[in-house]
C-alpha atoms as a PDB file:
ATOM      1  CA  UNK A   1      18.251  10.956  65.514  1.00  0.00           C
ATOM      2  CA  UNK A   2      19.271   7.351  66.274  1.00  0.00           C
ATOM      3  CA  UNK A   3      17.598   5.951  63.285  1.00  0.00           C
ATOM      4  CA  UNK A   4      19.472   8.612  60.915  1.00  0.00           C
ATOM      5  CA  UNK A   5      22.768   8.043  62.702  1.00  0.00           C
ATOM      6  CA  UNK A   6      22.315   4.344  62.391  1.00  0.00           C
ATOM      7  CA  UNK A   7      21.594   4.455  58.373  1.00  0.00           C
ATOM      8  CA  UNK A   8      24.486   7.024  57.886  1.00  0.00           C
ATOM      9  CA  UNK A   9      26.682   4.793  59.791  1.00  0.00           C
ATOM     10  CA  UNK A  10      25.309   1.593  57.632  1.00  0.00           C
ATOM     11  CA  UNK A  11      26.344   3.420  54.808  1.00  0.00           C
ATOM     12  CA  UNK A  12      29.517   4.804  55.506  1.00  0.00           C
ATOM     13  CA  UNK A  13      30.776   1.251  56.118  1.00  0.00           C
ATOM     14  CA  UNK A  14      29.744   0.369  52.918  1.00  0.00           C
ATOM     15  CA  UNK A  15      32.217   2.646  51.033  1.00  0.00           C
ATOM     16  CA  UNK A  16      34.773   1.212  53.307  1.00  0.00           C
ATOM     17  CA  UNK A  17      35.162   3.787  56.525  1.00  0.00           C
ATOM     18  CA  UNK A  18      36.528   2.617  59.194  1.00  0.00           C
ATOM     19  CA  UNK A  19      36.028   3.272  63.225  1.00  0.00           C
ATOM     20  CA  UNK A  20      32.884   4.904  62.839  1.00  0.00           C
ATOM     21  CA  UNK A  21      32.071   6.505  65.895  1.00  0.00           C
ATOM     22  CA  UNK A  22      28.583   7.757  66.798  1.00  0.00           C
ATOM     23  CA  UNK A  23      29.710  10.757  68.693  1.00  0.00           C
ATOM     24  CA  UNK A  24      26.477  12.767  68.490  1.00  0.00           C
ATOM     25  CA  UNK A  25      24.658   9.942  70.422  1.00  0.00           C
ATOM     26  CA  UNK A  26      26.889  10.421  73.611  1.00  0.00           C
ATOM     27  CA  UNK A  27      27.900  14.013  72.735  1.00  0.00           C
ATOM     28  CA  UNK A  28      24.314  15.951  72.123  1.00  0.00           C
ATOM     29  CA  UNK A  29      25.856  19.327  71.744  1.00  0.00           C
ATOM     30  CA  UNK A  30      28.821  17.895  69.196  1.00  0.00           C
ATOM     31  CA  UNK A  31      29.973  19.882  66.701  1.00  0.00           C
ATOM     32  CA  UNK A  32      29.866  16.435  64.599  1.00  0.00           C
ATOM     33  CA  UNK A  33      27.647  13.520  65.118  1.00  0.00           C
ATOM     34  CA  UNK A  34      29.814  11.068  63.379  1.00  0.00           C
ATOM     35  CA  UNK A  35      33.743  10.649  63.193  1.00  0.00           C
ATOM     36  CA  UNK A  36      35.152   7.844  60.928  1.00  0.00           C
ATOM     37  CA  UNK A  37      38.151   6.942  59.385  1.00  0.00           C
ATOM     38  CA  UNK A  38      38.374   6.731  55.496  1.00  0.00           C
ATOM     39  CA  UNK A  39      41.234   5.835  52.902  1.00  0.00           C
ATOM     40  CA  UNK A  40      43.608   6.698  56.211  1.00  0.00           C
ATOM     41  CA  UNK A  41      42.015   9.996  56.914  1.00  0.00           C
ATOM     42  CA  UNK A  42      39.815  11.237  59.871  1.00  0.00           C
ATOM     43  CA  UNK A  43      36.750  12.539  58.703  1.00  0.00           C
ATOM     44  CA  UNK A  44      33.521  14.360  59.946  1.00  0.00           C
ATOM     45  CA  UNK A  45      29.457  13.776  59.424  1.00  0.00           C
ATOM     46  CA  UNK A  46      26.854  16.122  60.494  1.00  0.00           C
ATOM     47  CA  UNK A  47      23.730  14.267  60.305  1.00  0.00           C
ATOM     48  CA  UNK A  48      19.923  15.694  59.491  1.00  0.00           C
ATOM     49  CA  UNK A  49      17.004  13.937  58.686  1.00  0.00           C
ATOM     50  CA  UNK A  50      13.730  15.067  57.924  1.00  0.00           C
ATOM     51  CA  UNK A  51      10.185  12.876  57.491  1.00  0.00           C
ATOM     52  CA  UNK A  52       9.466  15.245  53.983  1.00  0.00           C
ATOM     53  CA  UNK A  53      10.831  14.866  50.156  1.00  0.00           C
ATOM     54  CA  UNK A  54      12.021  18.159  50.721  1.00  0.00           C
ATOM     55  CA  UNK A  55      15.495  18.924  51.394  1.00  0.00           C
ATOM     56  CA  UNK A  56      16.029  21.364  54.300  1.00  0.00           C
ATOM     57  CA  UNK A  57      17.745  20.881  57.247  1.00  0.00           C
ATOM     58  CA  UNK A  58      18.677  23.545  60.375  1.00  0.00           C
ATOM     59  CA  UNK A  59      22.347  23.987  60.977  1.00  0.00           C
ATOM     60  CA  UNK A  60      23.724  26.091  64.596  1.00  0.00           C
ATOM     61  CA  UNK A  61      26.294  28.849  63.620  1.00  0.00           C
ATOM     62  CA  UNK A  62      28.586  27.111  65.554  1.00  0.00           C
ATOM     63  CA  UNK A  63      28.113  23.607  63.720  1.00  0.00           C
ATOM     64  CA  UNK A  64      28.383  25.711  60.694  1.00  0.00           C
ATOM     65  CA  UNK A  65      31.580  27.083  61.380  1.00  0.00           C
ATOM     66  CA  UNK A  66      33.210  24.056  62.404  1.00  0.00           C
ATOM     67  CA  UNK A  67      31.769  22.889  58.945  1.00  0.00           C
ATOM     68  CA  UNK A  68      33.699  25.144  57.093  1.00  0.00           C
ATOM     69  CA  UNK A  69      36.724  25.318  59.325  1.00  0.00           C
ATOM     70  CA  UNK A  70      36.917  21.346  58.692  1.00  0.00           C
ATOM     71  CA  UNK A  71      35.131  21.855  55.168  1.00  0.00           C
ATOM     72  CA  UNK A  72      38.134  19.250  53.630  1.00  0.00           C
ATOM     73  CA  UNK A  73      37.708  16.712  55.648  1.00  0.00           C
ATOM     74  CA  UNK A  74      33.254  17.547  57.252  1.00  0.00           C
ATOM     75  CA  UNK A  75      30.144  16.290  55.100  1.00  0.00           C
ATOM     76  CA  UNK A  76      26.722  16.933  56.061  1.00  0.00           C
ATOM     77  CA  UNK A  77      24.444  13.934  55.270  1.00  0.00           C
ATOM     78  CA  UNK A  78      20.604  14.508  54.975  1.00  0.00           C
ATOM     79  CA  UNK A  79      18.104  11.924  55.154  1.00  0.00           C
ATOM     80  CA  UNK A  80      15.074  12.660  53.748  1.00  0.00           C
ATOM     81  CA  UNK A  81      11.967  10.347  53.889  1.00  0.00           C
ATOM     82  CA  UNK A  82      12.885   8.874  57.010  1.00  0.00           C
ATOM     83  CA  UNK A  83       9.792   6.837  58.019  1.00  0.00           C
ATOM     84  CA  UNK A  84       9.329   5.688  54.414  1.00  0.00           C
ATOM     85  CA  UNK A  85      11.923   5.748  52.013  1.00  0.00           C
ATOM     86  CA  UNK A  86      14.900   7.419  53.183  1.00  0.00           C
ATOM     87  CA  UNK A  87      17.416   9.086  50.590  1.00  0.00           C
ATOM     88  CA  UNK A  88      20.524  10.308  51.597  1.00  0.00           C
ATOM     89  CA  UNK A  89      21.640  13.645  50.164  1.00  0.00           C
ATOM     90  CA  UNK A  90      25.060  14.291  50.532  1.00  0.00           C
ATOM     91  CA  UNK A  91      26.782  18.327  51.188  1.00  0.00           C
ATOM     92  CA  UNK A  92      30.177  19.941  51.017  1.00  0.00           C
ATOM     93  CA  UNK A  93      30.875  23.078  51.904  1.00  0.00           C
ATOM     94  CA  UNK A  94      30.744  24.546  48.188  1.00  0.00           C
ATOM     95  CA  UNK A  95      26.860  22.444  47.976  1.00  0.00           C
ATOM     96  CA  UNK A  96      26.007  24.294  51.774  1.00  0.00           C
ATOM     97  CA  UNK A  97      26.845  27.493  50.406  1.00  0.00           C
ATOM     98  CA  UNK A  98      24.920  27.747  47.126  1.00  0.00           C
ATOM     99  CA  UNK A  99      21.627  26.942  49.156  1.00  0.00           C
ATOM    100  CA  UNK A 100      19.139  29.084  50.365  1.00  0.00           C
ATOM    101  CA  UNK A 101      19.460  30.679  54.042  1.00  0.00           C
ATOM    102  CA  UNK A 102      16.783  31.705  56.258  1.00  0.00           C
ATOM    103  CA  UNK A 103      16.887  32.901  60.119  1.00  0.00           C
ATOM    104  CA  UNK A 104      14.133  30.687  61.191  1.00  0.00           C
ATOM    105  CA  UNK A 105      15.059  30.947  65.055  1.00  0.00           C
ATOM    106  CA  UNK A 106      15.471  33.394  67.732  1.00  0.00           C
ATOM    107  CA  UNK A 107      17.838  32.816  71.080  1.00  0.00           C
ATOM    108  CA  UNK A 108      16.072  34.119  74.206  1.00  0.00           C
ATOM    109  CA  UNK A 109      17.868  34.561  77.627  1.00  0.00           C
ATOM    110  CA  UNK A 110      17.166  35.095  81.326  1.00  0.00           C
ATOM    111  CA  UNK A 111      20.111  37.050  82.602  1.00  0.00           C
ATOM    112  CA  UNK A 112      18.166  37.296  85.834  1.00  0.00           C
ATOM    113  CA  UNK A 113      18.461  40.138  87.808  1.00  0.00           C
END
């Protein structure tokens, strides 16, 4: 996750954002791994990466509802290729929407007796 924060970062800098802050890496369960400052605005990154050409990430119903609450001011950046050639692929809300949803995970709890 380091390595995708730290190209994300890299490149937010380089279309001029300003006090980037790698929240995710202090904050694991962050609704946002990045917050950054851009053209005077506060703005949030969610941050993915996968090793594949193929562009799928996983998203928690909670990160995907601060996503949309936020969806003016919240990209999500995937990096695919990330031991070879990364490519970022950038998402708005409007992009998130039009793909393709599956349930690919199940919460299981203890309550204990």
């Amino acid at each position: 996750k380091s390595k995708s924060m730290d190209i994300i970062s890299k490149e937010l800098s380089k279309c001029g954002a300003q006090n980037i802050e790698n929240v995710g890496l202090l904050y694991p369960y962050s609704l946002f791994d990045i917050r950054y400052e851009l053209n005077g605005q506060i703005r949030y990154a969610i941050v993915a990466n996968t090793s594949t050409k193929v562009n799928y990430f996983n998203l928690s119903i909670k990160r995907n509802i601060f996503f949309h609450a936020f969806n003016e001011c919240c990209d999500l950046f995937l990096i695919t290729n990330i031991l070879e050639k990364p490519k970022i692929n950038k998402y708005n809300v409007e992009k998130l929407d039009y793909l393709n949803k599956t349930i690919n995970s199940i919460k299981f709890t203890d309550e204990g007796e």
